[in-house]
Protein backbone atom coordinates (compact mmCIF):
# COMPACT_ATOMS: atom_id res chain seq x y z
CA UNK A 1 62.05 57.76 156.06
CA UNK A 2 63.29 55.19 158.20
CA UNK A 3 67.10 53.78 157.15
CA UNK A 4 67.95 50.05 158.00
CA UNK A 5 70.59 49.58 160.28
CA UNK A 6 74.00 48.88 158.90
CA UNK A 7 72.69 49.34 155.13
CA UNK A 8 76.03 51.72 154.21
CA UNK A 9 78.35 48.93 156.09
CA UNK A 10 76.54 46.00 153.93
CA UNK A 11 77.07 47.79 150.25
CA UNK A 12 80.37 48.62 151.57
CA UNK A 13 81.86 45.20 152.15
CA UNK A 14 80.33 43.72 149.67
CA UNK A 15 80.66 46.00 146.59
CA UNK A 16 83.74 44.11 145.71
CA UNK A 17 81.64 41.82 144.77
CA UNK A 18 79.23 43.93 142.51
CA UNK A 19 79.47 44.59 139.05
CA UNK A 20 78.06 48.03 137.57
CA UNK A 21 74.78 47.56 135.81
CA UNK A 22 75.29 47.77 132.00
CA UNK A 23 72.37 47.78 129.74
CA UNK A 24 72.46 45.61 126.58
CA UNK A 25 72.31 47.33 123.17
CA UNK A 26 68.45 48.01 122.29
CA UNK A 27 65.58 50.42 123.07
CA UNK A 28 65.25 51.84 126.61
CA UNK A 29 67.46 54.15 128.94
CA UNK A 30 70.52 52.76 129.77
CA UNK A 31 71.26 54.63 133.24
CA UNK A 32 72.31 57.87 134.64
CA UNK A 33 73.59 59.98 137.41
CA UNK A 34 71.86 62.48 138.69
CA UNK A 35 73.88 65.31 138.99
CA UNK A 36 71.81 68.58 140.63
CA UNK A 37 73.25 68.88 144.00
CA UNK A 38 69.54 70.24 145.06
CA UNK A 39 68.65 66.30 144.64
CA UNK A 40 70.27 64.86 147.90
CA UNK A 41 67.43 62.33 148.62
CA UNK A 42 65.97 60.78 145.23
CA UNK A 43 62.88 59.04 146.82
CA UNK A 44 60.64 58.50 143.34
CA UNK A 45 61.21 57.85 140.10
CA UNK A 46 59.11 58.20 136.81
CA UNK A 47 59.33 58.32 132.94
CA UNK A 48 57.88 61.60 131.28
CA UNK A 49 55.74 59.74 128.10
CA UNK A 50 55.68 63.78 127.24
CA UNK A 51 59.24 64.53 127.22
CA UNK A 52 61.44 61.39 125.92
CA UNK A 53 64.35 60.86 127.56
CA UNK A 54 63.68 62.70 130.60
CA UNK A 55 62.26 61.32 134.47
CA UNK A 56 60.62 62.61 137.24
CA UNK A 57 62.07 62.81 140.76
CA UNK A 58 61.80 64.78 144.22
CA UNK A 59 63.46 65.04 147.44
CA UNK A 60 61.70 62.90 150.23
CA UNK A 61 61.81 65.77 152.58
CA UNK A 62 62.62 69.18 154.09
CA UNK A 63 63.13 70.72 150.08
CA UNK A 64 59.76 71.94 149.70
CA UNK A 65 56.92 71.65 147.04
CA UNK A 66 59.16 70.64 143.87
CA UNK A 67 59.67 67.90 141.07
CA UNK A 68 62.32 67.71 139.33
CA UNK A 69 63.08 66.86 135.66
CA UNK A 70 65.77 64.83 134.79
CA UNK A 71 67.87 64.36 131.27
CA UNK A 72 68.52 60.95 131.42
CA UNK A 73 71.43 61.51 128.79
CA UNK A 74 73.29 64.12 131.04
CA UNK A 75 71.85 63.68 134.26
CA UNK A 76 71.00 67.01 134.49
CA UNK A 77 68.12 69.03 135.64
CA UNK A 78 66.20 70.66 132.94
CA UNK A 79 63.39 71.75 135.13
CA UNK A 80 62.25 72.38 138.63
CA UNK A 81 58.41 72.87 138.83
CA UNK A 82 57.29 74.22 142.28
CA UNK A 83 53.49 73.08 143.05
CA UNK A 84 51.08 75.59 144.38
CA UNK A 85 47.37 74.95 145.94
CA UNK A 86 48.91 72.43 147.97
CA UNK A 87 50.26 72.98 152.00
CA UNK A 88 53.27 72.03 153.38
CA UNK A 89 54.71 68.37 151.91
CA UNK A 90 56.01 66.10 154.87
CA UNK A 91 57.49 62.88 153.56
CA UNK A 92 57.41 62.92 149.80
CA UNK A 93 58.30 59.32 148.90
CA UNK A 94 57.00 58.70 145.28
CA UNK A 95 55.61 59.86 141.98
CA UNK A 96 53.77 58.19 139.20
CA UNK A 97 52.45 59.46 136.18
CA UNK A 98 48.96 58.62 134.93
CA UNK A 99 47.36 57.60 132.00
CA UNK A 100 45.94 61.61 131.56
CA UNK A 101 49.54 62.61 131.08
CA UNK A 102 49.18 63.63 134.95
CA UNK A 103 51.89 63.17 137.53
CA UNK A 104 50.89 61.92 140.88
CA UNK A 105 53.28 62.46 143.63
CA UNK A 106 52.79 60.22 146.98
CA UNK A 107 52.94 62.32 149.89
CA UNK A 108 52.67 58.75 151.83
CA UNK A 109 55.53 58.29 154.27
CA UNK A 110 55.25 58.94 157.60
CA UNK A 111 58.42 58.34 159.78
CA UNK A 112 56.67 57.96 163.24
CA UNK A 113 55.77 54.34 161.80
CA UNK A 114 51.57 55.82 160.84
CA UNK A 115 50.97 58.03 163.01
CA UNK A 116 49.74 60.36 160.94
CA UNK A 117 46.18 60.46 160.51
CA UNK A 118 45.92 60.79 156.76
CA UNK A 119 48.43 61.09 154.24
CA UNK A 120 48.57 63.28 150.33
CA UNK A 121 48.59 62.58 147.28
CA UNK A 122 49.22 65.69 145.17
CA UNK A 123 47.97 65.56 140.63
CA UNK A 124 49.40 68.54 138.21
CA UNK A 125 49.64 68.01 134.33
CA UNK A 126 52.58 67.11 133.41
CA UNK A 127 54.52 70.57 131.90
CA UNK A 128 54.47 70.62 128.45
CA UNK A 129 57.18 72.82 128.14
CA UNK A 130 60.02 71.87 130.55
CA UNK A 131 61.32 75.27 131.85
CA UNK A 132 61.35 76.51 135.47
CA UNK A 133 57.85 77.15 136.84
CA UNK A 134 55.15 77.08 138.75
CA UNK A 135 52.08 74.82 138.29
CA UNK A 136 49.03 74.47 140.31
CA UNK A 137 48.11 71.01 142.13
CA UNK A 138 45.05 68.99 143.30
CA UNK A 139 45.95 68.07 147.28
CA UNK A 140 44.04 64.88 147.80
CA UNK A 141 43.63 63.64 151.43
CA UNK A 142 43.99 60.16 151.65
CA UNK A 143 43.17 57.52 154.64
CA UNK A 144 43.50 53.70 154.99
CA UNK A 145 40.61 51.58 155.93
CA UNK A 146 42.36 49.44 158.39
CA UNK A 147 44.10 52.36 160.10
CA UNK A 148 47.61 54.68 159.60
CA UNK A 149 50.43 53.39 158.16
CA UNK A 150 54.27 53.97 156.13
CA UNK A 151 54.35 54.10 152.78
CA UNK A 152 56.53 54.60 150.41
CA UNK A 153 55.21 53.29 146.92
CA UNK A 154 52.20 54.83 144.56
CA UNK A 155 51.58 53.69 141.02
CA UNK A 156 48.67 54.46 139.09
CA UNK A 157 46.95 51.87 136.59
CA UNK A 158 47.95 53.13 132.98
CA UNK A 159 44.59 51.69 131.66
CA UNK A 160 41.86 53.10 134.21
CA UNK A 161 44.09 55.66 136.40
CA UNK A 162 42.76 54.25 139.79
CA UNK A 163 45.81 54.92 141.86
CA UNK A 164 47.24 52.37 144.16
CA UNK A 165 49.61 52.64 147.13
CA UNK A 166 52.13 49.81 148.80
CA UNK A 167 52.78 50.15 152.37
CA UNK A 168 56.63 49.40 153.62
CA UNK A 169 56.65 46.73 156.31
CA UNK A 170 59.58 44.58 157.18
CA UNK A 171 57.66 41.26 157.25
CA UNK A 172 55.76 42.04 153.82
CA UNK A 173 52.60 44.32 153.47
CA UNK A 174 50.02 44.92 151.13
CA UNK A 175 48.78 46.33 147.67
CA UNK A 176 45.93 49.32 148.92
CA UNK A 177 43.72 50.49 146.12
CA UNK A 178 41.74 53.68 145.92
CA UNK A 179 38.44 54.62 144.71
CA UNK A 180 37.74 54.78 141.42
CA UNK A 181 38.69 58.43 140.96
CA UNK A 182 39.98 60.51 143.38
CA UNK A 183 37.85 63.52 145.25
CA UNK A 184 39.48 66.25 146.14
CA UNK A 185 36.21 67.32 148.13
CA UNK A 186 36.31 64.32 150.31
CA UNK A 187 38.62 61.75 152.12
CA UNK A 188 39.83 59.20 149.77
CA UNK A 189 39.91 55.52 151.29
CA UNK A 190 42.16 52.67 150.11
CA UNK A 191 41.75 49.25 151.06
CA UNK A 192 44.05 46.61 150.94
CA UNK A 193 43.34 44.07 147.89
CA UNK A 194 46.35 41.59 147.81
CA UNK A 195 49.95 40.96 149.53
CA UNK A 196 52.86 42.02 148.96
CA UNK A 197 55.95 40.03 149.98
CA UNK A 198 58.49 42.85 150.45
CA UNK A 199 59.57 45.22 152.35
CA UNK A 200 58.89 47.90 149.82
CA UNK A 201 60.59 50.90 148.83
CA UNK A 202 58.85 51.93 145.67
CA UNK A 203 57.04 50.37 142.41
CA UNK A 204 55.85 50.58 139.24
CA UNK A 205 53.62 49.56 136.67
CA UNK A 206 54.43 48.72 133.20
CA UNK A 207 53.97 51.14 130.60
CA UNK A 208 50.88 48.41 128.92
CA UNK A 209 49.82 47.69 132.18
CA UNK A 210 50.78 43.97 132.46
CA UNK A 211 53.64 44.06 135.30
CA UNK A 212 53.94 45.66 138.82
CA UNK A 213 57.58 45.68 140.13
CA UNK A 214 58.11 46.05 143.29
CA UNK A 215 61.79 47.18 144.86
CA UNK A 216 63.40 46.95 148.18
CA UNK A 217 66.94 47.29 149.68
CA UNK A 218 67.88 44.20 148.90
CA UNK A 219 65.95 42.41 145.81
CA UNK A 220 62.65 42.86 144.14
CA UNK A 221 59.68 40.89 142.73
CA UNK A 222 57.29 41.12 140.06
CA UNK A 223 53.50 40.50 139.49
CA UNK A 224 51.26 39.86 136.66
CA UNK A 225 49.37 43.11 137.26
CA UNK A 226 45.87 41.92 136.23
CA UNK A 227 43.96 44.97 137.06
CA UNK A 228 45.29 45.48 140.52
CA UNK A 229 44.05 41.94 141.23
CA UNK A 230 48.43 40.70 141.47
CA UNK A 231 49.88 37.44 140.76
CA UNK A 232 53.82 36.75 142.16
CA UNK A 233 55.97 36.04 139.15
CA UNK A 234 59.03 35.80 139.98
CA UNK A 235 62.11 37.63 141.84
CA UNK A 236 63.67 41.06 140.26
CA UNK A 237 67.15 41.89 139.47
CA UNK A 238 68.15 44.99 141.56
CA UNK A 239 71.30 46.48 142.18
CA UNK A 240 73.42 47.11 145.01
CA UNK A 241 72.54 50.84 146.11
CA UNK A 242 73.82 52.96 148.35
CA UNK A 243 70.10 53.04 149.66
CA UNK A 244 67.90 51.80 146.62
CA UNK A 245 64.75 54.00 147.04
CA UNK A 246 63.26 54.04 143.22
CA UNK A 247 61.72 52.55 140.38
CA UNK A 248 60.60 53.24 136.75
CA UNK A 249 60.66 51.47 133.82
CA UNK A 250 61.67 53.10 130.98
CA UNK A 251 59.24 54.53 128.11
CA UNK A 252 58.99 51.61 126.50
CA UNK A 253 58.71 49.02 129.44
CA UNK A 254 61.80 47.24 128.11
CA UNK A 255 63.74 47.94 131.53
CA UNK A 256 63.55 48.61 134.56
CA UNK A 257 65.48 52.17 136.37
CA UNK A 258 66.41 51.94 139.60
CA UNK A 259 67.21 54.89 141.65
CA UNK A 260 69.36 55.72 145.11
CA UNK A 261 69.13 58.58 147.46
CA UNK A 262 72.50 60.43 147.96
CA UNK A 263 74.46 63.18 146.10
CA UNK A 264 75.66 62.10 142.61
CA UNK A 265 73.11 59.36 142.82
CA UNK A 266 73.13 56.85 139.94
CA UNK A 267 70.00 55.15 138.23
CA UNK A 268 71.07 52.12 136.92
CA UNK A 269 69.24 50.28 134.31
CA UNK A 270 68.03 46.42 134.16
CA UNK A 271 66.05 44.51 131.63
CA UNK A 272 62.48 44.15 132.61
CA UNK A 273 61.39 40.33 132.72
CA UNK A 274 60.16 39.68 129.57
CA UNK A 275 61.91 42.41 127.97
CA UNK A 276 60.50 43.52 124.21
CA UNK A 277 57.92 41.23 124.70
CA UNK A 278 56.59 42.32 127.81
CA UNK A 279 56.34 45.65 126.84
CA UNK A 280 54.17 44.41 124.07
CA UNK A 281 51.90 42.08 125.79
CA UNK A 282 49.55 43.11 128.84
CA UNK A 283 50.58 39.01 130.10
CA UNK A 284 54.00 39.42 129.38
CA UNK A 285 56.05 39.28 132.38
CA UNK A 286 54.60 36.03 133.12
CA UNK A 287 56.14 34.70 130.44
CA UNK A 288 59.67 35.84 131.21
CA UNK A 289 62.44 33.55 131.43
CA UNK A 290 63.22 35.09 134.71
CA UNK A 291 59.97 33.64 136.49
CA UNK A 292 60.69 31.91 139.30
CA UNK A 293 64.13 32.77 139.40
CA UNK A 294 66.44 35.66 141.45
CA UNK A 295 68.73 36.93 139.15
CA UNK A 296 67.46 36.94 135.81
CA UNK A 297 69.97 36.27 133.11
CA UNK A 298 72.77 38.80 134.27
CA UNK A 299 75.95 36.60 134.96
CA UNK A 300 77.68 34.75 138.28
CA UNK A 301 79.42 38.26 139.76
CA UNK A 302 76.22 40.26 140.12
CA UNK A 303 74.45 37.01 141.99
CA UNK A 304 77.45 36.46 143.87
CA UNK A 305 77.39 40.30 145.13
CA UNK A 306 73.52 39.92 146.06
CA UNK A 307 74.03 36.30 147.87
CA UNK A 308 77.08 38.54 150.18
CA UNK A 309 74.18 41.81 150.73
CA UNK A 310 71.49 38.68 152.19
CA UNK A 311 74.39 37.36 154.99
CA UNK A 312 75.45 40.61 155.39
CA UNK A 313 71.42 42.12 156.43
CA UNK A 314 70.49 38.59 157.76
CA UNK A 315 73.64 39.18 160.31
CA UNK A 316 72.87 43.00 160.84
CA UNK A 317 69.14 42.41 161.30
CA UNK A 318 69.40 38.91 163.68
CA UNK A 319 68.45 36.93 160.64
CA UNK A 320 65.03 38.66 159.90
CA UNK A 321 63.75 37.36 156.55
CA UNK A 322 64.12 40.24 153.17
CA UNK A 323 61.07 38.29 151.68
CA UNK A 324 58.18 36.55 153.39
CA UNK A 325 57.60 33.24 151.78
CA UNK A 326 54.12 31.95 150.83
């Protein structure tokens, strides 16, 4: 994957300014570290709805066909399943996990800015015993309709399991969609259904289906998911990472997880917008008290910290807008 100039120098000067994520006292993770030192590039995120307390996450490349499963409560690995039936990964750069108890992991990124003529996405059951092994995989070959691209973000509808992929574009990009159901016969083609105003690192869908979040480098925004067919709510409350490459919410869609790349790299917990109720209500998260609003409810220090990352990457990148403005 591509890093942004500068990123390290920007979290560096500012992170005087930051103040570690907490979680308030309620349901939902609260935040980890992930300590395997096989995990040097933690490039997706996802809950295990089989396995409480514990979330997917792989390398982003040169480790080979693996997952790896993740006790939130020690950060430790409690399982590394290798996939077979599949051929070499290239640029693994997300996982989702369906609503068949499958996991979906988004072969999608493709550092020579789409070059590559199609792209993977690779479907196993999710273990039901987490222990070491090996598990057989469905390769799917995926293509876009309006030509190659980067990509780093895959979520799959909890409701009807249509998968959906967000390419990663400085100036914004767009929300693809796939067919109906995937063929693993055949080449799969996604189209692009709605904007996105990010430059987008990864995303997820709420566990009831009624929010998308969306997560760069420096901020995040959230959409009434509406069957794929997005509405902008408002902005996200993201932390400053080292390089913030992930996203999940947590089991019960109360918060959000977001993830870094980098040895001894932390997931730090947020409240999702809307929080209980959102996880309760498919329209939820437009009814958050963060709508419209880019910091949520989470105190002075955290906004001042975010307000130093924007001059920092508007001086690093000549003033190139994070978000693209409607």
């Amino acid at each position: 994957m591509r890093r942004p100039f500068a990123l390290l120098a920007g979290v560096l000067l500012v992170g005087a300014f930051a103040v570690p994520a907490s979680a308030s006292d309620g349901k939902g993770d609260k935040g980890f570290t992930i300590s395997d030192p096989r995990i040097t590039e933690s490039s997706g995120l996802a809950a295990s709805r089989l396995h409480p307390g514990v979330y997917w996450t792989h390398n982003d490349s040169s480790d080979g066909p693996y997952i790896y499963a993740v006790d939130s409560a020690t950060g430790k690995t409690v399982a590394r399943v290798a996939l077979s039936g599949i051929g070499s990964p290239r640029d693994v750069e997300a996982i989702s996990i369906g609503p068949d108890d499958h996991i979906y992991v988004g072969d999608i990124g493709d550092n020579l800015g789409g070059k590559w003529p199609y792209v993977w996405i690779y479907r196993l059951p999710e273990p039901k015993k987490l222990v070491d092994q090996t598990v057989r995989a469905t390769q799917y070959v995926v293509k876009y309709t309006d030509g190659a691209r980067n990509a780093e973000s895959l979520v799959v509808d909890p409701k009807t399991g249509r998968v959906y992929i967000i390419d990663k574009n400085e100036n914004g990009g767009h929300l693809f969609e796939g067919p109906a159901e995937l063929s693993a016969s055949g080449t799969n083609y996604f189209r692009p259904v709605a904007t996105v105003d990010l430059w987008a690192t990864d995303a997820a869908i709420s566990p009831n289906g009624g929010q998308l979040a969306v997560r760069g480098y420096f901020g995040g925004i959230y959409y009434d998911w509406n069957g794929g067919r997005i509405k902008r709510e408002g902005r996200l409350e993201v932390p400053l990472q080292r390089q913030g490459e992930s996203v999940s919410y947590s089991p019960d869609g109360t918060r959000l997880m977001y993830g870094s790349e980098g040895e001894d790299s932390p997931v730090q917990a947020k409240e999702a917008p809307g929080g209980a109720a959102a996880a309760k209500t498919p329209s939820g998260g437009g009814s958050s008290s963060a709508s419209g609003s880019d910091g949520g409810s989470s105190g002075g220090n955290l906004k001042v910290g975010a307000l130093a990352v924007v001059v920092v990457a508007a001086l690093a990148f000549g003033a190139r807008r994070l978000f693209r403005r409607r």
